[in-house]
C-alpha atoms as a PDB file:
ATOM      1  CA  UNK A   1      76.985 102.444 121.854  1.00  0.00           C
ATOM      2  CA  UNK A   2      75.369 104.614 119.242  1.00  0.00           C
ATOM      3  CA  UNK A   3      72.964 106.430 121.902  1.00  0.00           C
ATOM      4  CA  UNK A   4      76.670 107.322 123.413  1.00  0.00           C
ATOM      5  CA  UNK A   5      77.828 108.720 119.967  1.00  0.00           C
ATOM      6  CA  UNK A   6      74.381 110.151 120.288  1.00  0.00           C
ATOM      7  CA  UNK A   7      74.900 112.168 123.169  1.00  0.00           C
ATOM      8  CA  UNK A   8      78.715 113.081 122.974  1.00  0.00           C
ATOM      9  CA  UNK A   9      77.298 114.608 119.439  1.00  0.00           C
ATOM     10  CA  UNK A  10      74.074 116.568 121.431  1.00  0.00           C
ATOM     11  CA  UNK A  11      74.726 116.699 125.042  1.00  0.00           C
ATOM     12  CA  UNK A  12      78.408 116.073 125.779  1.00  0.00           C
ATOM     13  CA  UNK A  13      78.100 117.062 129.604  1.00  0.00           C
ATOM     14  CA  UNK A  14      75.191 113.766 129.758  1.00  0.00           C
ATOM     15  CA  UNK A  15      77.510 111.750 127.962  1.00  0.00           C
ATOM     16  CA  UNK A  16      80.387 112.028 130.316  1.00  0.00           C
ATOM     17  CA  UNK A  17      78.379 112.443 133.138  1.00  0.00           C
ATOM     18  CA  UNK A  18      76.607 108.970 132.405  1.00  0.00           C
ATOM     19  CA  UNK A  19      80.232 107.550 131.311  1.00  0.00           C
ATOM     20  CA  UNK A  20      81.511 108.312 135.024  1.00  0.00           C
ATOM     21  CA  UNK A  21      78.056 106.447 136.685  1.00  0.00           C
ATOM     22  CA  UNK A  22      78.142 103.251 134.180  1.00  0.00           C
ATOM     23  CA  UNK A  23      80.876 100.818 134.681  1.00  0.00           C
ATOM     24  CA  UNK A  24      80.174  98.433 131.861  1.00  0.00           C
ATOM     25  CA  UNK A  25      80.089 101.697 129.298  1.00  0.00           C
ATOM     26  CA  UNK A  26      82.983 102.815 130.593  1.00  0.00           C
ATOM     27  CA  UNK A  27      84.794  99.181 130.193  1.00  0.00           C
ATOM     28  CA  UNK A  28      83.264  98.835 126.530  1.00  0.00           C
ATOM     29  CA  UNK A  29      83.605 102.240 125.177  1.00  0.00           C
ATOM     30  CA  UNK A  30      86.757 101.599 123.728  1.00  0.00           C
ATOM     31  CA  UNK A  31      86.004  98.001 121.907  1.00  0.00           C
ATOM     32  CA  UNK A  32      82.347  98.381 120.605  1.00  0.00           C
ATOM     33  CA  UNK A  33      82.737 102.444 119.796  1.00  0.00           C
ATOM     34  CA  UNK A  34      86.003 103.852 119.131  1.00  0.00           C
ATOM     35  CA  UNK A  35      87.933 101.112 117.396  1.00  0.00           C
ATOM     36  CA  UNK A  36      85.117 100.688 115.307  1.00  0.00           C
ATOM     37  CA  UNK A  37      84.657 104.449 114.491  1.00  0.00           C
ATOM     38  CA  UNK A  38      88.497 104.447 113.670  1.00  0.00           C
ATOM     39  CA  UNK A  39      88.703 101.447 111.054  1.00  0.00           C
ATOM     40  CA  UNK A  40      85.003 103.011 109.870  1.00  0.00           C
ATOM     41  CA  UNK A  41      87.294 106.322 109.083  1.00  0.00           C
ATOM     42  CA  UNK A  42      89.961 104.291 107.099  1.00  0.00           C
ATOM     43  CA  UNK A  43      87.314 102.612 104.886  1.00  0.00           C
ATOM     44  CA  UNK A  44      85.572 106.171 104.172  1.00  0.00           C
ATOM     45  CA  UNK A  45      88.113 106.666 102.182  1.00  0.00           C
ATOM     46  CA  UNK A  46      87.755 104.376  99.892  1.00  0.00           C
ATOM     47  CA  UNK A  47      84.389 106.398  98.854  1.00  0.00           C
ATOM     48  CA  UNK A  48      86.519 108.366  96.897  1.00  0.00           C
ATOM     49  CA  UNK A  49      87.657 105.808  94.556  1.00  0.00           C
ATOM     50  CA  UNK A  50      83.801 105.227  94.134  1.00  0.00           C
ATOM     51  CA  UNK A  51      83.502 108.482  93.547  1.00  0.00           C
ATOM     52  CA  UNK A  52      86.210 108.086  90.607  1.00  0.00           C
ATOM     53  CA  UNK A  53      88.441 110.780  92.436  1.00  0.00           C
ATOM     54  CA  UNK A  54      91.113 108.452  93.218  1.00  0.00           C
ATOM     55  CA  UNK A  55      92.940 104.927  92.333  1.00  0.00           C
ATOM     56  CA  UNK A  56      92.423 102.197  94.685  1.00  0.00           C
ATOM     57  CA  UNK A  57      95.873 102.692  95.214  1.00  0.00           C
ATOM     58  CA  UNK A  58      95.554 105.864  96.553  1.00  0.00           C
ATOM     59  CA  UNK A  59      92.735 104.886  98.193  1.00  0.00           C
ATOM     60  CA  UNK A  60      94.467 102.437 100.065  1.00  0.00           C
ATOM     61  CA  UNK A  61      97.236 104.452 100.822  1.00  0.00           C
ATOM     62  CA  UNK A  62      95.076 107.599 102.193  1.00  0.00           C
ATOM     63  CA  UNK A  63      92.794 104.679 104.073  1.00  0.00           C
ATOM     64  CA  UNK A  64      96.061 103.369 105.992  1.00  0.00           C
ATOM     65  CA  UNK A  65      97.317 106.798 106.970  1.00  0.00           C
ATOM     66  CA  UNK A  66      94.232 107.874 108.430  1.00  0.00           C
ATOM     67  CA  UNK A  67      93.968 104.268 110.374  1.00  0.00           C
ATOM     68  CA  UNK A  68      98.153 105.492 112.036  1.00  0.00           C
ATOM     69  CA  UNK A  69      97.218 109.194 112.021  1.00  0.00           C
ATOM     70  CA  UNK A  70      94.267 108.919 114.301  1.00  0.00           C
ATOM     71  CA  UNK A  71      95.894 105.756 115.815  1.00  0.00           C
ATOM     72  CA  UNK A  72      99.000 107.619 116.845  1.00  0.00           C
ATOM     73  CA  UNK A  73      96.962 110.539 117.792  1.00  0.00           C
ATOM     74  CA  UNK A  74      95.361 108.633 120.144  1.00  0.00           C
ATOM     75  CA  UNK A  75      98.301 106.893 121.763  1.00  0.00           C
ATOM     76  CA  UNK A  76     100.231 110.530 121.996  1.00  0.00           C
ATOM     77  CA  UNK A  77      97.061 112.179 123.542  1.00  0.00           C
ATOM     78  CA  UNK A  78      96.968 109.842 126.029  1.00  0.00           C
ATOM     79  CA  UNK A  79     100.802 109.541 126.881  1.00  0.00           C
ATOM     80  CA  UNK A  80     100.155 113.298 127.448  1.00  0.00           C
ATOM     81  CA  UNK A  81      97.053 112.927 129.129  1.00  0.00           C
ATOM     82  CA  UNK A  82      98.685 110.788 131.848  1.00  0.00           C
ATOM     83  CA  UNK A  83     102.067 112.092 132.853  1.00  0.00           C
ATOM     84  CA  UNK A  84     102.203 115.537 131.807  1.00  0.00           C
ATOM     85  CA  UNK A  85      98.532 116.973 132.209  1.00  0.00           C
ATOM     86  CA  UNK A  86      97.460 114.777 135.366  1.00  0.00           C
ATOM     87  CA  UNK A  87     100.230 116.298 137.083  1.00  0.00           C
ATOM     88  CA  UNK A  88      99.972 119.791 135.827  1.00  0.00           C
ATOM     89  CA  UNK A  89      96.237 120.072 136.689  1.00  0.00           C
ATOM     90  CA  UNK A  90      96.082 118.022 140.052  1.00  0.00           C
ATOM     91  CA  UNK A  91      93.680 115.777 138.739  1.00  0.00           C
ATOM     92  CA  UNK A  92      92.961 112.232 140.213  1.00  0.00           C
ATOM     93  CA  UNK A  93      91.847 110.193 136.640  1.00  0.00           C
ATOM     94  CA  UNK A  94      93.517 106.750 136.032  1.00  0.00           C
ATOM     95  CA  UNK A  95      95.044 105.517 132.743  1.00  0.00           C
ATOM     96  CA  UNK A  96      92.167 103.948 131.548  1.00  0.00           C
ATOM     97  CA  UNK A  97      90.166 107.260 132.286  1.00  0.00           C
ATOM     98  CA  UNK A  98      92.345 108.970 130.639  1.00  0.00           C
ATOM     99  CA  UNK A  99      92.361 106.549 127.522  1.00  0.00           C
ATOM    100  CA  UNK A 100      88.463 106.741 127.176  1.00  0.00           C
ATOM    101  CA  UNK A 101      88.820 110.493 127.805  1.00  0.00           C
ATOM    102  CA  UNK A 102      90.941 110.529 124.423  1.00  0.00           C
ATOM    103  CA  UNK A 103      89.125 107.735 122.341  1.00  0.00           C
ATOM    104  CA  UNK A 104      85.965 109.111 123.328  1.00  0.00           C
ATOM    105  CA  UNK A 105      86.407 112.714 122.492  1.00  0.00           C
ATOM    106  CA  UNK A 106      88.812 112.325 118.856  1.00  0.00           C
ATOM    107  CA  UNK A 107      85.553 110.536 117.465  1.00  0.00           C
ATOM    108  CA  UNK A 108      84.380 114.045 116.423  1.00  0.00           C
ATOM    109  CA  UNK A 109      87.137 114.345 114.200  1.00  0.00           C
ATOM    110  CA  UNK A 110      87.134 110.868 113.132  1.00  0.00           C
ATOM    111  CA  UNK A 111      83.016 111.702 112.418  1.00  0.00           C
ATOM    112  CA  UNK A 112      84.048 114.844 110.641  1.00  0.00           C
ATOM    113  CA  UNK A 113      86.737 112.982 108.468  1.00  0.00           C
ATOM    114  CA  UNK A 114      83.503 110.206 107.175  1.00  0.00           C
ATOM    115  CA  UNK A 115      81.311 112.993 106.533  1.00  0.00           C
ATOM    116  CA  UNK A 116      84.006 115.029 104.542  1.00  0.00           C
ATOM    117  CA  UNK A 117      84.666 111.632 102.786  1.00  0.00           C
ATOM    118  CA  UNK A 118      81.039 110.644 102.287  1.00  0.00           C
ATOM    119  CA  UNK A 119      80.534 113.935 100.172  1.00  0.00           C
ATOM    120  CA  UNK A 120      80.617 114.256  96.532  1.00  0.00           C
ATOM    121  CA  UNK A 121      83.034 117.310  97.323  1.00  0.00           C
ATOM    122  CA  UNK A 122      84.738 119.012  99.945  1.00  0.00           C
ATOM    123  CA  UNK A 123      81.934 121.225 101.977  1.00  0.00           C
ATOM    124  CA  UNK A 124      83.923 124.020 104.085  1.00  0.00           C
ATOM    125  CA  UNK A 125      81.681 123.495 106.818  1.00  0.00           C
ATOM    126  CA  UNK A 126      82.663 120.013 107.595  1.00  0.00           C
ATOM    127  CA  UNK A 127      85.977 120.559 108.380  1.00  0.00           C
ATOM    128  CA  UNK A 128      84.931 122.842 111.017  1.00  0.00           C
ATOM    129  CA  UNK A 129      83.838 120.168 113.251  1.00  0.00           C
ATOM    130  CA  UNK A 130      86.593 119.287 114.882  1.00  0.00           C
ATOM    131  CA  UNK A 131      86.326 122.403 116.547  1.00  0.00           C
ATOM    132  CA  UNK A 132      83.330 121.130 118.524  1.00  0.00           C
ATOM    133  CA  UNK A 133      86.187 119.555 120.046  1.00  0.00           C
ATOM    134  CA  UNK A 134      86.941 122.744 122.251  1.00  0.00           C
ATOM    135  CA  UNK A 135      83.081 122.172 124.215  1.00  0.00           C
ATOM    136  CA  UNK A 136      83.146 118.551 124.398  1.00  0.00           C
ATOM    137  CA  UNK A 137      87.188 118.840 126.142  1.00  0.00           C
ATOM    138  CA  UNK A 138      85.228 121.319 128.422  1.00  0.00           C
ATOM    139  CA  UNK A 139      82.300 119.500 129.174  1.00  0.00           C
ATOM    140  CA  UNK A 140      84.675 116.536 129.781  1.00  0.00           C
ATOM    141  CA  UNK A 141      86.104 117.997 133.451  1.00  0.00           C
ATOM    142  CA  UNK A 142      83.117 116.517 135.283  1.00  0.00           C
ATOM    143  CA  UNK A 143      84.765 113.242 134.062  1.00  0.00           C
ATOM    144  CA  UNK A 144      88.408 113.814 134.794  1.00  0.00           C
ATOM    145  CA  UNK A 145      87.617 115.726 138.266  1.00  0.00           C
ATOM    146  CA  UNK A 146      89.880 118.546 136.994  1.00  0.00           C
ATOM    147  CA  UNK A 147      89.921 120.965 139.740  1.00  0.00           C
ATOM    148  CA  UNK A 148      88.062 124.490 139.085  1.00  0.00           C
ATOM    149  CA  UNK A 149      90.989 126.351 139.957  1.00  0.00           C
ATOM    150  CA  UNK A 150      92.495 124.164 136.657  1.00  0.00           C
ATOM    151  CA  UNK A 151      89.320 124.469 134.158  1.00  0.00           C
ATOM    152  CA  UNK A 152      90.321 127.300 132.114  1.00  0.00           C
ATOM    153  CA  UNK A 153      93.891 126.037 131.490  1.00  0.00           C
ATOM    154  CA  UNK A 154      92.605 122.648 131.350  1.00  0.00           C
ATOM    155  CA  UNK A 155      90.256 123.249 128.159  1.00  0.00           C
ATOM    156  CA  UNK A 156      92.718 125.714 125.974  1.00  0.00           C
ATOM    157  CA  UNK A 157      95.676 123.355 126.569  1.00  0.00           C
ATOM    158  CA  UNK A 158      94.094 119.879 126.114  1.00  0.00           C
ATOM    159  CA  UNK A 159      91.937 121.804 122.905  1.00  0.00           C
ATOM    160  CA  UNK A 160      94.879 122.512 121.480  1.00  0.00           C
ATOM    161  CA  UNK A 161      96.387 119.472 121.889  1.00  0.00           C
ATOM    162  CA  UNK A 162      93.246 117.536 120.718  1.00  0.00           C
ATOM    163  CA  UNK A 163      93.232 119.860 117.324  1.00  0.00           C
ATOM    164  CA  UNK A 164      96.260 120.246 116.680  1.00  0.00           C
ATOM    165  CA  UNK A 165      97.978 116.740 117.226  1.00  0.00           C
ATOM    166  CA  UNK A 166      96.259 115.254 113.639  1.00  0.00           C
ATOM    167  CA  UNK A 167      97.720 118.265 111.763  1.00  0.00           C
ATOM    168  CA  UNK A 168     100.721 117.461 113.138  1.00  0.00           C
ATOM    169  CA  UNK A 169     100.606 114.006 112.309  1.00  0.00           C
ATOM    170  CA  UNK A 170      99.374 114.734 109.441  1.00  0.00           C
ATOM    171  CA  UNK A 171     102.800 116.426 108.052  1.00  0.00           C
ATOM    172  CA  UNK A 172     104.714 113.951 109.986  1.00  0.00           C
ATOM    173  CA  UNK A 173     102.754 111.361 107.502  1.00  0.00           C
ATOM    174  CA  UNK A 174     103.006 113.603 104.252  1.00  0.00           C
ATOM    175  CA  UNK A 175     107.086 113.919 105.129  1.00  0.00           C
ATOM    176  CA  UNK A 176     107.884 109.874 105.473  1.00  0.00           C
ATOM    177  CA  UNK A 177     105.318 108.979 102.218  1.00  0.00           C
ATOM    178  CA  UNK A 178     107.360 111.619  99.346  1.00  0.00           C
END
């Protein structure tokens, strides 16, 4: 599961390409890499109290928000994903497809939110990554059979679904916690 990481990082059109061919990848990709890259996001966060930048308190409390943000990010992206989008762009991908579309691609934020944390301080360049997002949604049609005609609308919508749905979340969070 780390070579997939690997190549959704380096060569995102391999990755999904070899995600369509391999049924026991496909099956797994959810259990052995995304789940774990999620709960590996919450814990990051305790490096801050490490650090000495924050209580374990607020440790805690930023370590379970990022667990429901991305959580809930995940589960919206893919209620979208299967209703809205499959019918918009005439595609043909299942549920599950659609799931390990989602999973699959929000680890680059999840990565960018462990490297942020992993940091002594807050590096401006890291929180650009998400945006990496934008090519690996693009590189993803081979996967989801999106229809050429479809491509262009395909990438800026889901994009800006897939970067803007944790900022959302995010202030959704911020509201219910003050």
């Amino acid at each position: 599961m780390v070579r997939a990481l690997i190549q959704l990082i380096f060569t995102p059109r391999i990755a999904w390409e070899q995600l369509s061919t391999d049924a026991a990848r496909e099956q797994f990709l959810m259990y052995l890499l995304v789940y774990p890259m999620l709960i590996l996001t919450a814990l990051s966060a305790y490096v801050h109290h490490w650090y000495g930048y924050t209580t374990i308190e607020e440790a805690t409390q930023e370590a379970l928000v990022t667990l429901l943000k991305y959580a809930v990010c995940i589960i919206s992206m893919w209620i979208i994903m299967v209703k809205p989008c499959r019918q918009y762009y005439a595609a043909e991908y299942s549920k599950s497809q659609a799931h390990i579309f989602v999973g699959y691609t929000y680890i680059i934020s999840m990565l960018s939110v462990i490297i942020n944390n992993l940091l002594p301080c807050d590096f401006a360049f890291v929180q650009f990554l998400p945006v990496y997002i934008i090519w690996v949604v693009f590189q993803g049609q081979t996967y989801l059979k999106i229809p050429q005609e479809n491509v262009f609308s395909y990438t800026v919508i889901t994009s800006v679904l897939f970067l803007g749905l944790p900022f959302v979340w995010d202030k959704v969070f911020d509201f219910i916690i003050q």
